[in-house]
Protein backbone atom coordinates (compact mmCIF):
# COMPACT_ATOMS: atom_id res chain seq x y z
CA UNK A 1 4.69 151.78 136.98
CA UNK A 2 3.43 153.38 133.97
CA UNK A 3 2.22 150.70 130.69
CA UNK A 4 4.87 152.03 128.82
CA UNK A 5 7.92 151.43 130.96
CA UNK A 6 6.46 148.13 132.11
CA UNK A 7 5.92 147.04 128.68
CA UNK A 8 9.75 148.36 127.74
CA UNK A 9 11.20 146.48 130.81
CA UNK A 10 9.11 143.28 129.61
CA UNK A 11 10.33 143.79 125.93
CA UNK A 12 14.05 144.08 126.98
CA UNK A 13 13.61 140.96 129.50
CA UNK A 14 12.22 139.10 126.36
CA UNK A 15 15.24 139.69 124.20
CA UNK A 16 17.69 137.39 123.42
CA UNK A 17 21.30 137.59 125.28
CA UNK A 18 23.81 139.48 123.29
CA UNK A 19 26.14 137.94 121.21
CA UNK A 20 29.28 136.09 123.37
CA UNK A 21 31.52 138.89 121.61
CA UNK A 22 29.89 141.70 122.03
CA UNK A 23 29.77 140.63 125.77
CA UNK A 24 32.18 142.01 128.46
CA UNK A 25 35.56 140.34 128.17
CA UNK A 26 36.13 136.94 130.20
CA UNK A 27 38.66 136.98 133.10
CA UNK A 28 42.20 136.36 131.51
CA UNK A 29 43.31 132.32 131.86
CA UNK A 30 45.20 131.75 134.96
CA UNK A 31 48.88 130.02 134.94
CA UNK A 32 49.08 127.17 133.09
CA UNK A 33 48.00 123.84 134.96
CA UNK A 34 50.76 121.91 136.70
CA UNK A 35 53.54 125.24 136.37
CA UNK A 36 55.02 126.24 139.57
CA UNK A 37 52.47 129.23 139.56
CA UNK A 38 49.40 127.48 138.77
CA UNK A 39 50.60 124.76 142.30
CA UNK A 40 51.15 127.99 144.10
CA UNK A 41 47.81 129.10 143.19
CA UNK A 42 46.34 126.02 143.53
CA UNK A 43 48.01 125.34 147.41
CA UNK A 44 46.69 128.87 148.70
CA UNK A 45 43.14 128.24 147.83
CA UNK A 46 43.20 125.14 150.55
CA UNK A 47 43.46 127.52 153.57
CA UNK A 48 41.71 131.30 153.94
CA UNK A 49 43.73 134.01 152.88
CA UNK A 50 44.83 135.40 155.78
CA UNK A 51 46.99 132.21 156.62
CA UNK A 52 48.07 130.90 152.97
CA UNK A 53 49.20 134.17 151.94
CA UNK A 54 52.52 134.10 153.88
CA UNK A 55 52.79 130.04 153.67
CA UNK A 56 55.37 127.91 152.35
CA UNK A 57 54.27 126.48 149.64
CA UNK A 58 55.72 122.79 148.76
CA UNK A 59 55.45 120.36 145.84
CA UNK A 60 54.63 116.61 146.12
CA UNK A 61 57.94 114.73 145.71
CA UNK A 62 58.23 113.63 141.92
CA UNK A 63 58.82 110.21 143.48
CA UNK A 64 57.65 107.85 146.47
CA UNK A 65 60.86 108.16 148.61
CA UNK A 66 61.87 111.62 146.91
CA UNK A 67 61.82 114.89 148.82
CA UNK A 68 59.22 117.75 149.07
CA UNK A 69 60.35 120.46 146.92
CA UNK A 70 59.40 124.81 147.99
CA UNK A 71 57.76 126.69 145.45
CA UNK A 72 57.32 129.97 147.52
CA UNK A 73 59.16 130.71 151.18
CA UNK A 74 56.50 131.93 153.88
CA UNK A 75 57.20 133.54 156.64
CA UNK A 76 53.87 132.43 159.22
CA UNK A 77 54.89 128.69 159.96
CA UNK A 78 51.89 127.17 157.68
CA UNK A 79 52.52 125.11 154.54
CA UNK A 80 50.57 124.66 151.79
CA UNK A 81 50.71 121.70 149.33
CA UNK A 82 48.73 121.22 145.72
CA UNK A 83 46.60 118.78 144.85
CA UNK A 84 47.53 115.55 144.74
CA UNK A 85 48.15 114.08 141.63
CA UNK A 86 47.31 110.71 142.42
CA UNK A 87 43.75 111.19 143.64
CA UNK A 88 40.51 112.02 141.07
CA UNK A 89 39.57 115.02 143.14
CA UNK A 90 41.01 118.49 143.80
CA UNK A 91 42.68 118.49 147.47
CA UNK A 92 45.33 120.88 148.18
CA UNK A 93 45.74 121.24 151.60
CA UNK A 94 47.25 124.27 154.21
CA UNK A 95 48.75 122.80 157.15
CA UNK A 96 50.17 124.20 160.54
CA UNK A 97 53.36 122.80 161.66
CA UNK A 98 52.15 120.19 164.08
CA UNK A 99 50.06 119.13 161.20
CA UNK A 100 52.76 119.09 158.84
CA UNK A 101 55.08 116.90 161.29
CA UNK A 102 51.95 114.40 161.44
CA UNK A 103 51.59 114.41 157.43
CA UNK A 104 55.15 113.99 157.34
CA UNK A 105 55.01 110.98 159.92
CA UNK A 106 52.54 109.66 157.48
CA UNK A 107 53.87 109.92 154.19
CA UNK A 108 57.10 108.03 155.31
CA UNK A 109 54.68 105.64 157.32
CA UNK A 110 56.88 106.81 160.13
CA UNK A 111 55.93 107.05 163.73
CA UNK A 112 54.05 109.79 164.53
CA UNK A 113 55.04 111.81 167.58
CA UNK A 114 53.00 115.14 168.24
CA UNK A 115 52.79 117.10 171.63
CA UNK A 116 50.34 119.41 170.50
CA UNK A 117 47.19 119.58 168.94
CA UNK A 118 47.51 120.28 164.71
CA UNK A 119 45.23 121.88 162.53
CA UNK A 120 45.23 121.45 158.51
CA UNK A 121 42.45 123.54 155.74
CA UNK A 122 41.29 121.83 152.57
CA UNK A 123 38.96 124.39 151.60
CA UNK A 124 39.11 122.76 148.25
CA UNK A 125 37.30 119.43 149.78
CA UNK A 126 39.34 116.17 149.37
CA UNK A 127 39.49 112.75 148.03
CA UNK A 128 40.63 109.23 149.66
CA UNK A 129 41.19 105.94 148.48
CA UNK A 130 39.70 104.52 152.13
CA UNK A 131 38.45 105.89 155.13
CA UNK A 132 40.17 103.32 157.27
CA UNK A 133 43.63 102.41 155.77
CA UNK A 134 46.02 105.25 155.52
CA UNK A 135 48.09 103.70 153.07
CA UNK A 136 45.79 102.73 150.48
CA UNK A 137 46.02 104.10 146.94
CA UNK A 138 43.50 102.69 145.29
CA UNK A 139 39.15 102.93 145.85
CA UNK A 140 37.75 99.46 147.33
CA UNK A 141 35.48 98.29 144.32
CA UNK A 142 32.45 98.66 146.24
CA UNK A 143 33.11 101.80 147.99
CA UNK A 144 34.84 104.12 145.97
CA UNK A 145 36.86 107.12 146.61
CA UNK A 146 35.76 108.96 149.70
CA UNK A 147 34.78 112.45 148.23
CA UNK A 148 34.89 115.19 151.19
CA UNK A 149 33.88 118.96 150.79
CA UNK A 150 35.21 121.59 152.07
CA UNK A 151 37.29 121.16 155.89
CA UNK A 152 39.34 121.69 158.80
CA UNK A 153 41.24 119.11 160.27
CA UNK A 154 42.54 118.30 163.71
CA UNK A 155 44.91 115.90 165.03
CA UNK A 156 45.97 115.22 168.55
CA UNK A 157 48.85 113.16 170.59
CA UNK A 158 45.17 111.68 172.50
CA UNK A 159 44.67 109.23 170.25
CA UNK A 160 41.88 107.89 172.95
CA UNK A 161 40.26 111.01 172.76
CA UNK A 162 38.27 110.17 169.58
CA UNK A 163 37.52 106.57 170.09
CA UNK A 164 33.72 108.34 170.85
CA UNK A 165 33.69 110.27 168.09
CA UNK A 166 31.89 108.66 164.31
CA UNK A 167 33.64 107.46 161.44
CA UNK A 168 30.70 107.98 159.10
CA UNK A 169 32.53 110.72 156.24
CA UNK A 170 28.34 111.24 155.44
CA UNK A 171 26.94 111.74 159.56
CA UNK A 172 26.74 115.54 158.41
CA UNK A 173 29.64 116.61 161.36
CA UNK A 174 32.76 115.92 162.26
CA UNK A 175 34.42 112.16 162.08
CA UNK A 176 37.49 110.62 162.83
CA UNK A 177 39.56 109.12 159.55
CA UNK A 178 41.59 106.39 159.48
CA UNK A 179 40.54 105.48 163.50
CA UNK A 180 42.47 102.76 165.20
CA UNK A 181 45.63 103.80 163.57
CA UNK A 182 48.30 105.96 164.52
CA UNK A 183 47.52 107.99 161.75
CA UNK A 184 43.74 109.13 162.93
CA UNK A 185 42.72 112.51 162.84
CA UNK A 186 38.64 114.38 162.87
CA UNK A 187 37.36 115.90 159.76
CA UNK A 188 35.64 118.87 160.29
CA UNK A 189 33.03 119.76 157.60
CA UNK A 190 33.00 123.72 157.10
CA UNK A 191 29.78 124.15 154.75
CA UNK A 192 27.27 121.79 153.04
């Protein structure tokens, strides 16, 4: 490289950034937060595209015993949900519909009764009040919130199946949540 190029390439890497309006435009705000298109948006991002873009998306129920409500009919028998409003973290989740009868099953603390293996995305990551009561709502004082990344879940009608498996959220691969309950299913890490 000649001295006068290298010393024009140094001189332009020693200016300061331009000014924020002169630089290109930022992306245009998305939906506002908590509209039915912002939860759409929001509920898609938990699964990859090619299965949350013909899901049924559904809202939380406004209330404990109230009813789901659909934002969006899909047409590939996966469900999406938003985040949860009750939790600190962002956790929408995309679930298939033996997952969905499980999460169901749950939120009514209902008897679960699967005869198929279920798979559920929160590409998002998740947060949980306990790792070992499925019902709980609030942290334990000393523990916190359990804070996953990015997964893929998996639940099965053999329950006995994962007795082997660990419960540690932090062994760095899969675990079992909420083990020794009806309501146990594995957590499947998808990145770091």
């Amino acid at each position: 490289m000649n001295r006068s190029l290298a010393a024009a390439v140094l001189l332009a890497a020693c200016q300061p950034p331009a000014p924020k309006d002169a630089q290109a435009p930022a992306t245009p705000p998305g939906p506002a937060a908590g509209s039915p298109e912002w939860k759409i948006q929001n509920a898609t991002s938990a699964g990859p595209r090619s299965i949350s873009a013909a899901a049924t998306v559904m809202d939380w129920p406004a209330t404990p015993d109230g009813k789901m409500t659909e934002l969006r009919p899909g047409t590939n028998g996966w469900t999406c949900m938003p985040d949860v409003p009750s939790t600190p973290g962002n956790d929408p989740m995309c679930l298939d519909a033996t997952f969905l009868q499980w999460a169901n099953a749950w939120q009514s603390r209902g008897r679960v009764q699967i005869k198929q293996a279920g798979f559920g995305y929160m590409l998002q990551g998740g947060s949980d009040a306990s790792n070992t009561d499925p019902f709980a709502t609030k942290a334990d004082s000393t523990s916190g919130w359990i804070n996953t990344g990015p997964h893929v879940m998996l639940v099965t009608p053999n329950l006995a199946s994962l007795a082997p498996l660990p419960v540690d959220p932090q062994n760095g691969g899969p675990w079992v949540m909420w083990q020794k309950t009806p309501y146990a299913h594995v957590m499947m890490p998808v990145q770091d």
